[in-house]
Protein backbone atom coordinates (compact mmCIF):
# COMPACT_ATOMS: atom_id res chain seq x y z
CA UNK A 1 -8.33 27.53 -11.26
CA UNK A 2 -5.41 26.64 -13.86
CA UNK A 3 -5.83 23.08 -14.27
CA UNK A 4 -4.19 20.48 -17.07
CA UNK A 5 -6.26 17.47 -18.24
CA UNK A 6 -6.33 14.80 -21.06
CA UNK A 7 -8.97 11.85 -21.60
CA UNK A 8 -11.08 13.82 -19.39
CA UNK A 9 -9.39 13.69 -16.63
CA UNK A 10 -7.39 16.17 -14.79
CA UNK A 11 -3.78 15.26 -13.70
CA UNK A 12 -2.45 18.74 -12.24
CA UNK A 13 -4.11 22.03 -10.98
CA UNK A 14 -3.34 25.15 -8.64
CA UNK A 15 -5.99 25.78 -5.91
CA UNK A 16 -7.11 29.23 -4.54
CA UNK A 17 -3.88 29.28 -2.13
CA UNK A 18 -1.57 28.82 -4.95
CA UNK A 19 -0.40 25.05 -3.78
CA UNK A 20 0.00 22.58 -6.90
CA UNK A 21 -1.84 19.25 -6.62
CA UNK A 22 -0.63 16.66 -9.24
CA UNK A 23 -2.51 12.95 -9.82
CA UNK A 24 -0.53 9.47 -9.66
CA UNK A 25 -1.15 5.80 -9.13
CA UNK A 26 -2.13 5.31 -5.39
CA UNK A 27 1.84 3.38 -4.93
CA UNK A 28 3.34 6.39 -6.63
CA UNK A 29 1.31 8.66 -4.25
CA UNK A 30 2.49 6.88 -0.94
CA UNK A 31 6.29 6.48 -2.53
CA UNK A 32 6.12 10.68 -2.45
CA UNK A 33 4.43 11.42 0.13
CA UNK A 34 6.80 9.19 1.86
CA UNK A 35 9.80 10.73 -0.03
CA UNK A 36 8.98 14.33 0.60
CA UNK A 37 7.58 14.34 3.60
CA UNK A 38 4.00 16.02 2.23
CA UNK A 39 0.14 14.89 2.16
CA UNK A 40 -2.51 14.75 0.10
CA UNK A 41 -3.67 17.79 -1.38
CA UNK A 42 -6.76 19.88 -0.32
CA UNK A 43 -8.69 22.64 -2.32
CA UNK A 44 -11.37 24.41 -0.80
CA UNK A 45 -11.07 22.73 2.97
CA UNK A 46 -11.08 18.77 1.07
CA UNK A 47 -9.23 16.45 0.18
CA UNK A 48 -8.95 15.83 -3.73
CA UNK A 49 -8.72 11.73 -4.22
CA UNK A 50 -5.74 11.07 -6.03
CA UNK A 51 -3.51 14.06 -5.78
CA UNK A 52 -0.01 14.91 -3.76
CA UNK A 53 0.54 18.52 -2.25
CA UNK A 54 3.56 19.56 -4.45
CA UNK A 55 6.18 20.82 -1.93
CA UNK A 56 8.49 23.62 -2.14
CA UNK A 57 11.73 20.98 -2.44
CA UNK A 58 9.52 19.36 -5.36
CA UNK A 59 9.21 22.49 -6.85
CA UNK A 60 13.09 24.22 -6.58
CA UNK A 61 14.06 21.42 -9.40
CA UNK A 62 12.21 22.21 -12.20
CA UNK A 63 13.67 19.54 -14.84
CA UNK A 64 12.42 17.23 -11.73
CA UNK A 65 8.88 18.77 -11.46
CA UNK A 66 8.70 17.99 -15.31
CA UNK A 67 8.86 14.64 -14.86
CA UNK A 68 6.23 14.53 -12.52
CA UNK A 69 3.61 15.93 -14.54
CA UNK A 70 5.01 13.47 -17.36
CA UNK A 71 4.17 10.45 -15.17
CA UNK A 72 1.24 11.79 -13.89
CA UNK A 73 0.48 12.84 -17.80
CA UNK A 74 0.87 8.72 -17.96
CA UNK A 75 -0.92 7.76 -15.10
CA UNK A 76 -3.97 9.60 -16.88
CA UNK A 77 -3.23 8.72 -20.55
CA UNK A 78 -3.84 5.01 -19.04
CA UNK A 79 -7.03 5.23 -17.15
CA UNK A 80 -10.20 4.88 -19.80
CA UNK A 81 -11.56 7.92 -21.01
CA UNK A 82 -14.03 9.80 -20.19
């Protein structure tokens, strides 16, 4: 499964369906799923603590999608490593 991590801790991956899951903050989580209408993301039947489903209107802006691995990259980069 393609994943990206840093300080030990992954922030984005693709599960075996080919849906992206990307990490925030839990406020940054609600503000989305509120936003784009989507849930939290599952791999393998469960849910995976922390991450959004990335929809398919999240994904048709990619210059947008950037910016939400960036602040997930954040999100990450200020939890204590691993």
């Amino acid at each position: 499964m393609p994943y990206t991590s840093e300080n030990g801790y992954m922030f984005s991956f693709l599960n075996k369906d080919a849906e992206i899951g990307i990490r925030f903050s839990k406020d940054v989580q609600e503000k989305y799923m509120k936003k784009f209408n989507t849930t939290y993301y599952k791999s393998n039947g469960a849910i995976i603590k922390g991450y959004i489903l990335i929809t398919n209107e999240m994904l048709k802006d990619l210059d947008t999608l950037s910016t939400y691995l960036d602040e997930s990259y954040d999100y990450v980069m200020s939890l204590k490593p691993k």
